[in-house]
N, C-alpha and C. Protein backbone atom coordinates (compact mmCIF):
# COMPACT_ATOMS: atom_id res chain seq x y z
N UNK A 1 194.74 14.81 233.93
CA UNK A 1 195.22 13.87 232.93
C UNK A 1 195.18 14.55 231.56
N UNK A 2 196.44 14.43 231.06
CA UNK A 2 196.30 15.14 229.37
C UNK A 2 196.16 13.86 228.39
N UNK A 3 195.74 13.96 227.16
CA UNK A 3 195.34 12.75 225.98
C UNK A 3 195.43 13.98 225.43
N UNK A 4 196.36 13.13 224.43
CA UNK A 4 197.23 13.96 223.28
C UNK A 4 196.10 13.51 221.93
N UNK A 5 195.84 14.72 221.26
CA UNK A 5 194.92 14.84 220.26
C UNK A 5 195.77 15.71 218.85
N UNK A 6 194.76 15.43 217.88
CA UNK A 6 195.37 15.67 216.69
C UNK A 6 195.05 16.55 215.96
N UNK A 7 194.81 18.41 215.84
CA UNK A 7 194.05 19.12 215.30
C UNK A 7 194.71 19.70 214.08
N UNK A 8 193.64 20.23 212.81
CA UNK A 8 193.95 21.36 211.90
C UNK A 8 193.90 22.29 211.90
N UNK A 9 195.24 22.93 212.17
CA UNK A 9 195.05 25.06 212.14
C UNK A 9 195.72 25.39 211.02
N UNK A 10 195.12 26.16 210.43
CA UNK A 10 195.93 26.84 209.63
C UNK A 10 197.10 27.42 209.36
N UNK A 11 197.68 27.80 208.71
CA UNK A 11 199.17 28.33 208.85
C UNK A 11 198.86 29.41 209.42
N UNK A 12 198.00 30.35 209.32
CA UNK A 12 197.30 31.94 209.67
C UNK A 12 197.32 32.19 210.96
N UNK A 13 196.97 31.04 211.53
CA UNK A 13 196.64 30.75 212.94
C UNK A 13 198.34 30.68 213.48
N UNK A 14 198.55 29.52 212.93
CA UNK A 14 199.56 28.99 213.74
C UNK A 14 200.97 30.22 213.73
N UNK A 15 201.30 30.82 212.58
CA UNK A 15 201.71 32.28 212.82
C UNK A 15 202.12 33.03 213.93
N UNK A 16 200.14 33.59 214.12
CA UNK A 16 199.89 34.07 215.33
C UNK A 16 199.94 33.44 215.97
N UNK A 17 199.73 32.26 217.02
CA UNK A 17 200.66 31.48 217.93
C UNK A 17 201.74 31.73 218.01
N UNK A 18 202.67 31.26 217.45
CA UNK A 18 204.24 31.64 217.33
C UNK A 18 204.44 33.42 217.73
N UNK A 19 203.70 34.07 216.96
CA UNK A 19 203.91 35.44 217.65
C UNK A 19 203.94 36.01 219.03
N UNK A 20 202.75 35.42 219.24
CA UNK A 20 202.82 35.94 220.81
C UNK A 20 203.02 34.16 222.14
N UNK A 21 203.81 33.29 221.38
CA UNK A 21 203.54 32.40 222.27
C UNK A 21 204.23 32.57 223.78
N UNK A 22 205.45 33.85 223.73
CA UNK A 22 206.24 34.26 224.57
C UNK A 22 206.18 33.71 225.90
N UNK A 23 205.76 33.44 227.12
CA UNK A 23 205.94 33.10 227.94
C UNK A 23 205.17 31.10 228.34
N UNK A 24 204.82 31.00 227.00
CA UNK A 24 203.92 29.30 227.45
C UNK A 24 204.98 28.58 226.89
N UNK A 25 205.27 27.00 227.19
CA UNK A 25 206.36 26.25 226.69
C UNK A 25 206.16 25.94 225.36
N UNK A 26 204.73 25.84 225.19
CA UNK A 26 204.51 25.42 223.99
C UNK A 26 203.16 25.49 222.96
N UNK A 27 202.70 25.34 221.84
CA UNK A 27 201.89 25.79 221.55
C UNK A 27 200.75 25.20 221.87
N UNK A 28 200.53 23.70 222.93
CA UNK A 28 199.69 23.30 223.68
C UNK A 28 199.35 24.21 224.30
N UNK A 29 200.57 24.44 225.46
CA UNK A 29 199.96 25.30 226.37
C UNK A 29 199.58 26.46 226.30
N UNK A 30 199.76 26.74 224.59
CA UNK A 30 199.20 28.37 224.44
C UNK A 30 197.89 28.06 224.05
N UNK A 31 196.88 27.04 223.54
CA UNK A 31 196.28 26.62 223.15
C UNK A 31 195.28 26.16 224.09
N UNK A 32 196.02 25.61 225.17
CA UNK A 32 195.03 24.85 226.17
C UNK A 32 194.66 26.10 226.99
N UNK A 33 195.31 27.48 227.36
CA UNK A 33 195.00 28.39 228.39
C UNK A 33 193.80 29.01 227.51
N UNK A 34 194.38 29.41 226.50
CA UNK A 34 193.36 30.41 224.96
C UNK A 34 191.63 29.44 225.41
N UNK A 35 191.76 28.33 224.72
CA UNK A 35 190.31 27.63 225.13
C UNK A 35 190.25 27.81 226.33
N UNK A 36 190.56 27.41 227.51
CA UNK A 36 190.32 27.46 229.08
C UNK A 36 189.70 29.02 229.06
N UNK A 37 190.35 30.39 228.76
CA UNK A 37 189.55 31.53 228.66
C UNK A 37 188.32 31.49 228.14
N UNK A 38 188.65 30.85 226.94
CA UNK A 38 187.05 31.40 225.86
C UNK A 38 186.07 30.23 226.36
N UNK A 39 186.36 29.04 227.15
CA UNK A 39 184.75 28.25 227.67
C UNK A 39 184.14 29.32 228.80
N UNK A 40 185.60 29.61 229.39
CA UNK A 40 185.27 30.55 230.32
C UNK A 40 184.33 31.83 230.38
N UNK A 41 184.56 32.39 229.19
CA UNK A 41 183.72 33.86 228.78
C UNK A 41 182.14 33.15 228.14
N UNK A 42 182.37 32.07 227.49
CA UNK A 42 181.17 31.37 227.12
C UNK A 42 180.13 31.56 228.23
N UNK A 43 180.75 30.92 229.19
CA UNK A 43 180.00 30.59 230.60
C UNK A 43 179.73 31.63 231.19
N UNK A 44 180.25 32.61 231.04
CA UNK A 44 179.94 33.74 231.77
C UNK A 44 178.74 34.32 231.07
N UNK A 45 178.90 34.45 229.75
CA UNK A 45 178.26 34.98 228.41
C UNK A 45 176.90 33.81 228.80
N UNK A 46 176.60 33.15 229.04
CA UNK A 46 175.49 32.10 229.48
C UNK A 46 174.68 32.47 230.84
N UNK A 47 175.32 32.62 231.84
CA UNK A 47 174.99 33.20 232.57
C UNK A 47 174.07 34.69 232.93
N UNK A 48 174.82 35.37 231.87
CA UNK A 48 174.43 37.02 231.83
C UNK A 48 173.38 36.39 230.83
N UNK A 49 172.80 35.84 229.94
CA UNK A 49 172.00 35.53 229.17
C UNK A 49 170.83 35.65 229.83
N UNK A 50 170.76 34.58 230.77
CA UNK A 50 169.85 33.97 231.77
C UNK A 50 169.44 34.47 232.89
N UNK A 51 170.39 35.55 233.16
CA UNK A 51 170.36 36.67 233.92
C UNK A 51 168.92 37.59 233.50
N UNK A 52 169.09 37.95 231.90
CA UNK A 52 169.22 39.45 231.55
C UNK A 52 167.22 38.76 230.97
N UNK A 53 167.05 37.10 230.82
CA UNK A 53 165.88 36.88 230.90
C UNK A 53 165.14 37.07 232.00
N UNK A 54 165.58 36.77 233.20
CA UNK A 54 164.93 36.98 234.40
C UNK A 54 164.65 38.28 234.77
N UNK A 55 165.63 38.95 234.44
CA UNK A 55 165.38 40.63 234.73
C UNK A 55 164.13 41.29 233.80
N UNK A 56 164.72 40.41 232.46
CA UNK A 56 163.31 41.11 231.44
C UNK A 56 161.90 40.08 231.73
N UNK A 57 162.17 39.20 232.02
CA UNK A 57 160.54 38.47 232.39
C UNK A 57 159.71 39.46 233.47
N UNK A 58 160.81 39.96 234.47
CA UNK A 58 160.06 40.46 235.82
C UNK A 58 160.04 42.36 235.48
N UNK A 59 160.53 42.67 234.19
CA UNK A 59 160.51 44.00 234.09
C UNK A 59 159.60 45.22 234.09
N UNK A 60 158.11 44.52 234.23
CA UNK A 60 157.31 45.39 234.34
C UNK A 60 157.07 46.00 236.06
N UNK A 61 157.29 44.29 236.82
CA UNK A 61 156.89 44.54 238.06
C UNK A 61 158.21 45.36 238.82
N UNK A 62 159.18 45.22 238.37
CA UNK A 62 160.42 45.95 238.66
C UNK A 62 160.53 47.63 238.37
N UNK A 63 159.66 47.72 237.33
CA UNK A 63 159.62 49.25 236.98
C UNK A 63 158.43 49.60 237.40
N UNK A 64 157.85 49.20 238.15
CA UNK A 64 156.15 49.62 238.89
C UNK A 64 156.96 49.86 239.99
N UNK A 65 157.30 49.03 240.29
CA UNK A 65 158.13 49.74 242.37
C UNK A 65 158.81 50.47 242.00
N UNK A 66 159.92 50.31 240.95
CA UNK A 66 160.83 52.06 240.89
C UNK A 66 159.82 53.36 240.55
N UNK A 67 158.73 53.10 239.77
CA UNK A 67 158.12 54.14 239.93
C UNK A 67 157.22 54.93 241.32
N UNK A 68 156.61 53.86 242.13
CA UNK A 68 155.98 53.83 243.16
C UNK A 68 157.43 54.13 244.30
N UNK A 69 158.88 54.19 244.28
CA UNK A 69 159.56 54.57 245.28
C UNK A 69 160.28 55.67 244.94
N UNK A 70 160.15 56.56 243.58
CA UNK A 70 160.37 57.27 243.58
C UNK A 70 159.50 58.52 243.69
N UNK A 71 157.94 58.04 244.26
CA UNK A 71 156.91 58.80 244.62
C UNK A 71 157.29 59.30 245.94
N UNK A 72 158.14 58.79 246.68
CA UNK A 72 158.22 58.93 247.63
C UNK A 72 159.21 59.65 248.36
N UNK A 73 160.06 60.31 247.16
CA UNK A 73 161.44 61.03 247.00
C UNK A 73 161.17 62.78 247.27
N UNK A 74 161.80 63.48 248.32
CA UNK A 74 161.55 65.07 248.16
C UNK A 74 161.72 65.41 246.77
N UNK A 75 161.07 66.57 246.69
CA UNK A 75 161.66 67.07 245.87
C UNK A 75 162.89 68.48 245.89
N UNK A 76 163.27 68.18 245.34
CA UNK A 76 164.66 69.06 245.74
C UNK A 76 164.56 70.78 245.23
C-alpha cells in the first residue's frame, strides 16, 4: 500500500535526482528505492555493530586458543 506524503528537498537535491533519475518513472520511485538501500545498509551497519561487540567481548578468550593452536603448528 502507498500513502502519498509531502516532503522538503532542496533544489540541490532535487537536481541530482533529475540527473541520474534515468531508468525510475519517477522521482518517487527514485526516492523510494534510494531509502529502501540506505535502511538497508543501516541494518546491515547494525548488525556488524553487534557483531564486532561480541567478537570484542570474547576477544581475549579467542586469542588464548589462537595462541594455544598455533603451539601446535610444525615448524617449517
Amino acid at each position: 500500500m502507498k500513502i502519498k506524503t509531502s516532503i522538503t528537498l532542496s533544489e540541490e537535491i532535487l537536481k541530482a535526482i533529475d540527473l541520474y533519475i534515468g531508468e525510475y518513472r519517477s522521482r518517487s520511485e527514485f526516492l523510494e528505492v534510494a531509502v529502501r538501500q540506505f535502511i538497508g545498509q543501516l541494518a546491515r551497519e547494525k548488525v556488524e555493530r553487534r557483531d564486532l561487540e561480541v567478537i570484542n567481548h570474547h576477544a581475549d578468550l579467542l586469542n588464548a586458543e589462537a595462541e594455544d593452536v598455533l603451539t601446535y603448528q610444525a615448524p617449517l
